[in-house]
N, C-alpha and C. Protein backbone atom coordinates (compact mmCIF):
# COMPACT_ATOMS: atom_id res chain seq x y z
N UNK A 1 -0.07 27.08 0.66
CA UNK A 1 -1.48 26.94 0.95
C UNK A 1 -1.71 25.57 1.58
N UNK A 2 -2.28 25.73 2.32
CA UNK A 2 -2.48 24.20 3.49
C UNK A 2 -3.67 23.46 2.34
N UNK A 3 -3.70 22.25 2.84
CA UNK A 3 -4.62 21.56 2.25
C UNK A 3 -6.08 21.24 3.00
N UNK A 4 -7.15 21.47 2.47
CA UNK A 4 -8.54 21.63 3.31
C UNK A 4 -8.81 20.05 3.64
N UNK A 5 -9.31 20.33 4.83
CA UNK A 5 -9.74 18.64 5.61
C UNK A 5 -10.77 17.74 4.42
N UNK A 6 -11.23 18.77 3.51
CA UNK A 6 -12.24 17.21 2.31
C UNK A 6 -10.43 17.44 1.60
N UNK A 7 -9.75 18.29 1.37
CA UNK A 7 -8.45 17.06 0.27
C UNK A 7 -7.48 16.53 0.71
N UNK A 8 -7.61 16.59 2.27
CA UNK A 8 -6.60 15.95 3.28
C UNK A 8 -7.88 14.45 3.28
N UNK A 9 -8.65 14.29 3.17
CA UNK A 9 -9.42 13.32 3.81
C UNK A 9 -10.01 12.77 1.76
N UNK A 10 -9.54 12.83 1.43
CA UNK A 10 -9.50 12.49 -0.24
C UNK A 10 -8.55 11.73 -0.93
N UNK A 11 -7.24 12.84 -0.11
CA UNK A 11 -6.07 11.80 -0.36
C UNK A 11 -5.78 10.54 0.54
N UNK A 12 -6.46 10.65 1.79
CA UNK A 12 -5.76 9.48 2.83
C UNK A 12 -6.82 8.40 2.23
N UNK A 13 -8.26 8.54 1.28
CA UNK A 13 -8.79 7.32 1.34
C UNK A 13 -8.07 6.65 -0.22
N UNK A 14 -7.78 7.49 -1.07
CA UNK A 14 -6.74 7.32 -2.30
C UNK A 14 -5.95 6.72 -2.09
N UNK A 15 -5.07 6.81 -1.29
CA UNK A 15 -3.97 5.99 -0.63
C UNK A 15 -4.07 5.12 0.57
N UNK A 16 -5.42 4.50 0.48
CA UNK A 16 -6.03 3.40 1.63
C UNK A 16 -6.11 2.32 0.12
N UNK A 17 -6.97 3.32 -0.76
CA UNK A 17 -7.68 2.23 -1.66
C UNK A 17 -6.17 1.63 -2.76
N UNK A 18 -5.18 2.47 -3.02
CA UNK A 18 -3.97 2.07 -3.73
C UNK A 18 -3.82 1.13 -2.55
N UNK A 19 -3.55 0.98 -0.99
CA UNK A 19 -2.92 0.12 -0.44
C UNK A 19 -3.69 -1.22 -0.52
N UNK A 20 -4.70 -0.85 -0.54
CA UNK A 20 -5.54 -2.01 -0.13
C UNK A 20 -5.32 -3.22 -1.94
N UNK A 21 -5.64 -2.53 -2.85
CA UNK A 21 -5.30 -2.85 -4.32
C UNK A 21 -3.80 -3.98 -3.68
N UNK A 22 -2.85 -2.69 -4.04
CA UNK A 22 -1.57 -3.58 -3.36
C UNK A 22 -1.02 -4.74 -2.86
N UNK A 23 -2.07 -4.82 -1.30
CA UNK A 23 -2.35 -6.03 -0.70
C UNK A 23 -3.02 -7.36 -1.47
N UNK A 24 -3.90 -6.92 -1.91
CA UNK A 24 -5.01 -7.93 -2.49
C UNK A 24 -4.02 -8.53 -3.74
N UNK A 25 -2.81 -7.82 -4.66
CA UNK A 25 -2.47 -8.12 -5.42
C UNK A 25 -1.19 -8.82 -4.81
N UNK A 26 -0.31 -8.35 -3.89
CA UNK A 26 0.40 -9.24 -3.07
C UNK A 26 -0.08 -10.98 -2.46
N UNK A 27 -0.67 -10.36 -2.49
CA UNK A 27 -1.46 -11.82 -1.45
C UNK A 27 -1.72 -12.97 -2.61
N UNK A 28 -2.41 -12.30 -3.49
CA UNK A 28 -2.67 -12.96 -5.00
C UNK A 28 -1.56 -13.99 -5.38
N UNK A 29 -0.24 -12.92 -6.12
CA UNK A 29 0.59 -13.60 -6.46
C UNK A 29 1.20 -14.72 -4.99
N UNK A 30 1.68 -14.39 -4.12
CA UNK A 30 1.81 -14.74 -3.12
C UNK A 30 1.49 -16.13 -2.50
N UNK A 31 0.37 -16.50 -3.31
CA UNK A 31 -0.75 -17.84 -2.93
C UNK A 31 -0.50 -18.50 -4.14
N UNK A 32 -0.28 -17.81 -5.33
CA UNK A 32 0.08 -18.35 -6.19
C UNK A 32 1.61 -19.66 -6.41
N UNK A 33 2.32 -18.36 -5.85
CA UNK A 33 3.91 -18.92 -5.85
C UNK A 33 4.29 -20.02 -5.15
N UNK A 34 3.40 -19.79 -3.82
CA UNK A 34 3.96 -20.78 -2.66
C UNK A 34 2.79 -21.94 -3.51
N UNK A 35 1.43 -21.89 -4.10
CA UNK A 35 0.98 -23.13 -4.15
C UNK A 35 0.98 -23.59 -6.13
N UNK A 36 0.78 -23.03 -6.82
CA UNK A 36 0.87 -23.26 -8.67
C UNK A 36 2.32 -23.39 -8.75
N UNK A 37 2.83 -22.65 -8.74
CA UNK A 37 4.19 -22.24 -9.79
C UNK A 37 4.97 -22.80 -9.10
N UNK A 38 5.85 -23.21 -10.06
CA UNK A 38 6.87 -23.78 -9.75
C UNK A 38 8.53 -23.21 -10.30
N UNK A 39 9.50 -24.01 -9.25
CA UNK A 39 10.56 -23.36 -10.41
C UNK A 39 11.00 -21.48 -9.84
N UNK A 40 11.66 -20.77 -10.76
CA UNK A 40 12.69 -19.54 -10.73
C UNK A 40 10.65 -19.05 -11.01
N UNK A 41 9.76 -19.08 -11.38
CA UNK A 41 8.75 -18.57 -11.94
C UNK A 41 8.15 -18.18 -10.36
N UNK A 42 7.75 -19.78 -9.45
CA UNK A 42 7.76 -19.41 -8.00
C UNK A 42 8.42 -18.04 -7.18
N UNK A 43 9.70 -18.21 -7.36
CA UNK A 43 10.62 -17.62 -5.88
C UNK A 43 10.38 -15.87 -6.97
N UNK A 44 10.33 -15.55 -7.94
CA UNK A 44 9.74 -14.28 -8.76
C UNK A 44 8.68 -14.01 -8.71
N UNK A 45 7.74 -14.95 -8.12
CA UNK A 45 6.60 -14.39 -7.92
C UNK A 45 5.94 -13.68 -6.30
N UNK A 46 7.08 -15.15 -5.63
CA UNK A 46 7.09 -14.55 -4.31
C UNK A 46 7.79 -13.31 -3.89
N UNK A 47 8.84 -13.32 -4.71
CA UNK A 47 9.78 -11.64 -4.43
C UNK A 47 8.77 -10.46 -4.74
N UNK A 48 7.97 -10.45 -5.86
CA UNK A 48 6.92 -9.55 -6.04
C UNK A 48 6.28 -9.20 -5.27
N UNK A 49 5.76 -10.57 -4.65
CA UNK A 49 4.55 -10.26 -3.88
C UNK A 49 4.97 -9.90 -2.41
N UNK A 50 6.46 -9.74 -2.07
CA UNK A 50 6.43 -9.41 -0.77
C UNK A 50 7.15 -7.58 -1.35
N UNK A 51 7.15 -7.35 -2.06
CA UNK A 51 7.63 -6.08 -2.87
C UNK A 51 6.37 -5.56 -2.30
N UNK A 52 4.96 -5.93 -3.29
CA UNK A 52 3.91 -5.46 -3.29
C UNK A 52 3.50 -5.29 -1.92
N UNK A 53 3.50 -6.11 -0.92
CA UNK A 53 2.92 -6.47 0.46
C UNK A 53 3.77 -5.08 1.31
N UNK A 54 4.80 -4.99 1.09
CA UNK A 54 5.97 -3.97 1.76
C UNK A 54 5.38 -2.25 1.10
N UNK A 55 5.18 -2.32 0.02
CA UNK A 55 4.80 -0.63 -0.56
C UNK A 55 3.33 -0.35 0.19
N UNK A 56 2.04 -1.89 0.12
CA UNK A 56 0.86 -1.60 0.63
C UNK A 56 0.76 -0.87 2.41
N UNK A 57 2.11 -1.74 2.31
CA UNK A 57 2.49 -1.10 4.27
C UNK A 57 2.79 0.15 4.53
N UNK A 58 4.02 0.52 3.11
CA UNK A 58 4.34 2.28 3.28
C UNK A 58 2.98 3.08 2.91
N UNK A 59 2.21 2.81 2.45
CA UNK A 59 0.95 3.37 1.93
C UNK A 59 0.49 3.90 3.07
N UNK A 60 -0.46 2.98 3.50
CA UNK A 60 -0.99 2.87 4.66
C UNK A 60 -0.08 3.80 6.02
N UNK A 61 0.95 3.53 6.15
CA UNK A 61 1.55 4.30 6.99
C UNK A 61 1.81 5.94 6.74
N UNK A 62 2.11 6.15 6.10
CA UNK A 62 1.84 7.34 5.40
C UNK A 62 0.59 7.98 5.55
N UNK A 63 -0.37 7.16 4.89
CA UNK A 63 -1.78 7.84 4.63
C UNK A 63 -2.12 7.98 6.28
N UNK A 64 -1.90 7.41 7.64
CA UNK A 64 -2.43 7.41 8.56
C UNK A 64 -1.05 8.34 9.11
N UNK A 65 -0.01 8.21 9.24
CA UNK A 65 0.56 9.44 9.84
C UNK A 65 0.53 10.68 9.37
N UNK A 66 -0.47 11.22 8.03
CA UNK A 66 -0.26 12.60 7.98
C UNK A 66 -2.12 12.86 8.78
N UNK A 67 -2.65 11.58 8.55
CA UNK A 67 -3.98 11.85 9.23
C UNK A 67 -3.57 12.55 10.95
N UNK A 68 -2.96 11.71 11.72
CA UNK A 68 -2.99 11.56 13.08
C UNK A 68 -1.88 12.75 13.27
N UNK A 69 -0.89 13.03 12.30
CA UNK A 69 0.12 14.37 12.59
C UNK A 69 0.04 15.67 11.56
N UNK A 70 -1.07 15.41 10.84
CA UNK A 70 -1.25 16.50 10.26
C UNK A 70 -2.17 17.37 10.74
N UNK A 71 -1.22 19.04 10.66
CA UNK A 71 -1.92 20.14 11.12
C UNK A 71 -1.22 21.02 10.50
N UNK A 72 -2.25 21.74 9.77
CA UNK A 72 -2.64 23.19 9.67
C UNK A 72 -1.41 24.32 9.68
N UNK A 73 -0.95 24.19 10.87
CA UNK A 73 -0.15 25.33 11.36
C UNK A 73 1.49 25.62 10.68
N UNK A 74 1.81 23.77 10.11
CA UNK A 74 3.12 23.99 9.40
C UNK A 74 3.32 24.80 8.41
N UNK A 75 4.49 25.23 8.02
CA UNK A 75 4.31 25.96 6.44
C UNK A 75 4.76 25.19 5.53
């Protein structure tokens, strides 16, 4: 059963708003590491936050390539 354009257009803003979360929490730690923390506490916070920054990207890519290549007709 295909999915109708309101739960095709439900899930892509679900997975805008997880990316966007993502980002905001990347960026967070991110600002943190490079400017508070110091130490193995730093370079763990920065590994996170480019973890986090990298999944907000697959999100987003995802959520916009089934927008722009999704159709109907597959099974």
């Amino acid at each position: 059963m295909a999915p109708t354009d309101r739960e095709r257009t439900k899930t892509r803003r679900r997975r805008l708003l997880w990316a966007g979360i993502l980002a905001v929490a990347g960026l967070v730690l991110l600002a943190i590491g490079l400017t508070v923390a110091d130490g193995t506490a730093a370079w763990l916070e920065v590994a996170i936050a480019v973890v986090l920054l990298l999944a907000s990207y697959g999100l987003q890519f995802v959520a916009r390539r089934e927008t722009l290549y999704g159709d109907d007709d597959r099974p």
